[in-house]
Structure formats: C-alpha cells, structure tokens
C-alpha atoms as a PDB file:
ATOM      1  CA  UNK A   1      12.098 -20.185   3.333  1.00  0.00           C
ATOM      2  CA  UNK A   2       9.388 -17.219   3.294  1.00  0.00           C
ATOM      3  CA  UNK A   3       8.352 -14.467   1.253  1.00  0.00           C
ATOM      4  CA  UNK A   4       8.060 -11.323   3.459  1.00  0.00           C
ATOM      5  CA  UNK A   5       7.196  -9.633   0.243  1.00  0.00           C
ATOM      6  CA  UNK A   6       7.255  -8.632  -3.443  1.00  0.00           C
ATOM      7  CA  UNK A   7       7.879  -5.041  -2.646  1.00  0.00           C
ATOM      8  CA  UNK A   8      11.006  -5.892  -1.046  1.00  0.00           C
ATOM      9  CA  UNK A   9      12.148  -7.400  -4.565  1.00  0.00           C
ATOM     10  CA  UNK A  10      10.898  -4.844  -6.814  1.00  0.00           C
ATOM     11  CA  UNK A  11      11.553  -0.855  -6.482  1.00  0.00           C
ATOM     12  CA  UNK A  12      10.389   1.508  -8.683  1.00  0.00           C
ATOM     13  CA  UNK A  13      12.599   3.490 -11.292  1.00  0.00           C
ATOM     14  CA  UNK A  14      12.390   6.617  -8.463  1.00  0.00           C
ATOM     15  CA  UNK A  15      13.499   4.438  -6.015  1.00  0.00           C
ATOM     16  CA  UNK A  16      10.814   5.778  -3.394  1.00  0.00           C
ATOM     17  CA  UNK A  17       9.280   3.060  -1.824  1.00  0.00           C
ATOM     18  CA  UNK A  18       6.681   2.823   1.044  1.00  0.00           C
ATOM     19  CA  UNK A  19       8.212   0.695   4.026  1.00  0.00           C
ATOM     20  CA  UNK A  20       4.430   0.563   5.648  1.00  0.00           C
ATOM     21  CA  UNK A  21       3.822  -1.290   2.121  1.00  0.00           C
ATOM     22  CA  UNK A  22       6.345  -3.605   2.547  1.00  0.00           C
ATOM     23  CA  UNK A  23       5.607  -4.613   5.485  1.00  0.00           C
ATOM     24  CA  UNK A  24       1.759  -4.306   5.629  1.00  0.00           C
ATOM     25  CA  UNK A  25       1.545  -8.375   4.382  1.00  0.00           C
ATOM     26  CA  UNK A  26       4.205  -9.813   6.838  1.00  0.00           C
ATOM     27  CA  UNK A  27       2.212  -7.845   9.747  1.00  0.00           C
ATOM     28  CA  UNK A  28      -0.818  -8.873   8.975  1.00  0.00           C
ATOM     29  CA  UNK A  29      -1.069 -12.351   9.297  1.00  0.00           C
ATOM     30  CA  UNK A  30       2.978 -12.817  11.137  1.00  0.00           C
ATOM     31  CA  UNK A  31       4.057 -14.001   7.551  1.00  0.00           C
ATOM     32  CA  UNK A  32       2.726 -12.897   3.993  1.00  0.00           C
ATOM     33  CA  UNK A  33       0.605 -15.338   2.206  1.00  0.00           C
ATOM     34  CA  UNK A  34       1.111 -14.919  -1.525  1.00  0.00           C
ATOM     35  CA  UNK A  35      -3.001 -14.049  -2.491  1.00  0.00           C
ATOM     36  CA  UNK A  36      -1.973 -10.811   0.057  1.00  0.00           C
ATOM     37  CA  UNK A  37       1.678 -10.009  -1.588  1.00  0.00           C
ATOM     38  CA  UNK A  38      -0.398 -10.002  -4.912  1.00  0.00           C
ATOM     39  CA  UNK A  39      -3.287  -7.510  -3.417  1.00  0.00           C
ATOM     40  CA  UNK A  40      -0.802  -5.580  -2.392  1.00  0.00           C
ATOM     41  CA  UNK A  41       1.048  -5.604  -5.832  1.00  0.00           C
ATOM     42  CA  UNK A  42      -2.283  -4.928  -8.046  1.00  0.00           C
ATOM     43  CA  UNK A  43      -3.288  -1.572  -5.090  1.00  0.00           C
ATOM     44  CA  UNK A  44       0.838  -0.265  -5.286  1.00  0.00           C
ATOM     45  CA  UNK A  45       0.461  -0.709  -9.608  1.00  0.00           C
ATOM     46  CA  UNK A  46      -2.982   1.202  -9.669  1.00  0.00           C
ATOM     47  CA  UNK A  47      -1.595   4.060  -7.319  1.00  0.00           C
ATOM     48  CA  UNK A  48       1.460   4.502  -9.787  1.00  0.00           C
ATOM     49  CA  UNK A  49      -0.160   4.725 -12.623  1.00  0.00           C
ATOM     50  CA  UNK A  50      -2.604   6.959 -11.386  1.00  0.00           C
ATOM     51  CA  UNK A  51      -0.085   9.180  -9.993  1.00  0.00           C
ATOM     52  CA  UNK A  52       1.598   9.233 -13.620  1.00  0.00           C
ATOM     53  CA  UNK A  53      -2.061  10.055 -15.073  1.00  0.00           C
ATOM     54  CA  UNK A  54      -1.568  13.233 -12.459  1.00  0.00           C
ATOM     55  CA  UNK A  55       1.676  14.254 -13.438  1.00  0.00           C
ATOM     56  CA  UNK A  56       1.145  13.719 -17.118  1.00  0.00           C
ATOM     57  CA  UNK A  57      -2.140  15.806 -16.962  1.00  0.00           C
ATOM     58  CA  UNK A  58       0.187  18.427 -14.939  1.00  0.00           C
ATOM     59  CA  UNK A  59       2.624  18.610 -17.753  1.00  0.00           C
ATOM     60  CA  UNK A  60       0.560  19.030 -19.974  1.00  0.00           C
ATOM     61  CA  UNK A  61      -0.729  21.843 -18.099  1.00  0.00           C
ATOM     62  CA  UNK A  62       2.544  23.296 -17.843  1.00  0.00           C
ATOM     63  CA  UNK A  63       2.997  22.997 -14.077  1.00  0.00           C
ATOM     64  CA  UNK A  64       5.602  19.611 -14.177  1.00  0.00           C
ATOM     65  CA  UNK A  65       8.709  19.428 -15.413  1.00  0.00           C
ATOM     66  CA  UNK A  66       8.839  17.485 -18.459  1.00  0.00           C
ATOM     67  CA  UNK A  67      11.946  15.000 -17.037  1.00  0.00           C
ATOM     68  CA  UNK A  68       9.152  14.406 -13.797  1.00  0.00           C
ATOM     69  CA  UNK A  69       6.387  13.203 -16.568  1.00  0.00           C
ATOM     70  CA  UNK A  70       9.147  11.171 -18.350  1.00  0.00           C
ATOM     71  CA  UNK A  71      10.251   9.353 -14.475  1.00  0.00           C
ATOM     72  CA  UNK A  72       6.404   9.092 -13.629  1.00  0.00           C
ATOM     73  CA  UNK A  73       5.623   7.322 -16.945  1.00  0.00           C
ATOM     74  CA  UNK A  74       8.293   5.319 -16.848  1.00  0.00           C
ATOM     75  CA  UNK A  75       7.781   3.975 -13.520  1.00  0.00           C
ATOM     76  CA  UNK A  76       4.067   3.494 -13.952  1.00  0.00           C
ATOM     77  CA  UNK A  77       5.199   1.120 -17.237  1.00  0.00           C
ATOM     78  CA  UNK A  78       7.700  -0.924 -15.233  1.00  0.00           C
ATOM     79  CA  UNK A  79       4.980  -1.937 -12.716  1.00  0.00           C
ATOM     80  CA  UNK A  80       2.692  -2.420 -15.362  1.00  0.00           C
ATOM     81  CA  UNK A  81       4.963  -5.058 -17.021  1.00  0.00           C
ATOM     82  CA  UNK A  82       5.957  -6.536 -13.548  1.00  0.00           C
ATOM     83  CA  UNK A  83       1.964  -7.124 -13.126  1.00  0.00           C
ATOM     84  CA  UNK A  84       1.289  -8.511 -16.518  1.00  0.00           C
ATOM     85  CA  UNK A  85       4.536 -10.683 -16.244  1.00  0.00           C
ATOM     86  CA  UNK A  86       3.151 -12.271 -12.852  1.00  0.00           C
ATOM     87  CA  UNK A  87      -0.162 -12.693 -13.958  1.00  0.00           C
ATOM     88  CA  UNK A  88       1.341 -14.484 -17.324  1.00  0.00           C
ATOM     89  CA  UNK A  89       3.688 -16.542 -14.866  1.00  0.00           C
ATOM     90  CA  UNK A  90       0.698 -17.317 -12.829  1.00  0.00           C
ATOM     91  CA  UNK A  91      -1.579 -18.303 -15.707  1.00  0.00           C
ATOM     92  CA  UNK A  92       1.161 -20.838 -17.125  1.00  0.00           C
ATOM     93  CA  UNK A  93       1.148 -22.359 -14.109  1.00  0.00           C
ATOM     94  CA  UNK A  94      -2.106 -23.032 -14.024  1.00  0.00           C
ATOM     95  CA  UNK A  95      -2.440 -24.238 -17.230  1.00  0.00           C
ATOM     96  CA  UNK A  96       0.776 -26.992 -16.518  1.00  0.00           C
ATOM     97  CA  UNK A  97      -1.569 -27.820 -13.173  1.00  0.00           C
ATOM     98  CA  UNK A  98      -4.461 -28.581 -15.544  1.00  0.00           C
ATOM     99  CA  UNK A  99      -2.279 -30.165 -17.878  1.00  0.00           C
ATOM    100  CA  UNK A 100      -0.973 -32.912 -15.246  1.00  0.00           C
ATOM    101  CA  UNK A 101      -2.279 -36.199 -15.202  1.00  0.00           C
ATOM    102  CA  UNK A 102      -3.162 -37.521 -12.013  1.00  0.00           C
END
C-alpha cells in the first residue's frame, strides 16, 4: 500500500486545493517518498499562512471582508496544527526508535 500524498488527506477549511500539489510528489519520482510528501507539506503550510498575513494586513486596511480574514486565519491555524502534530508524531517515533534495545 502507497502514499500518493498528504494533500490528498488533508484539505483546507476553504476547500481550495492545488491538484498540481497533490500530485507534484507521486510525479516526481513514479511514487511519493515520505521526506517529499513532508517538503511539500512544510512549502503548502508557509504559503497559507503567508497568504493569511496578506489578507489580515488587507483587513486591516479595510480592503477584505472581515468573514475572508476570519476563513484565511482559520485555515492558516489548521495547517499549522496539522504540521506541529506531524512533527510531534514524528519526534515520538524517534524517540521509541532510540528507546529500543537491540
């Protein structure tokens, strides 16, 4: 059983999701390896939460809609925790690896 990718699992509270982005890993290499799936991850959480930086700086401006801010926010914290939640999984992993006697 394969991963294609993460993306494919997790869509963001606006529910607009890149297809190229999705399937940028499982081109690459004919199936994703999981060190690309989590490149991927870290570039598609930095975009969102720069594009709620934007959109926050715009409503405060007065040129968004304040429910757009509140969606852009929100999204940007749900990948956020989706990031820190893999890195935490990944982390406790590694620390029952180093744990193991051989």
């Amino acid at each position: 059983m394969t991963i294609e990718s993460i993306s494919a699992l997790y869509t963001p509270l606006g529910g607009v999701q890149s297809k190229k982005t999705a399937s940028s890993a499982a081109a690459a290499s004919g199936s994703a390896d999981f060190s690309t799936v989590l490149a991927d991850l870290v570039k598609q959480t930095a975009s969102t939460i720069k594009a709620s930086e934007d959109t926050a700086i715009k409503g405060i401006q007065g040129q968004a809609p304040l429910q757009d801010v509140v969606q852009s926010v929100m999204r940007a914290q749900t990948s956020l925790q989706t990031a820190m939640s893999l890195r935490d999984k990944a982390v406790s992993a590694y620390q029952d690896l180093t744990r193991m006697t051989i």
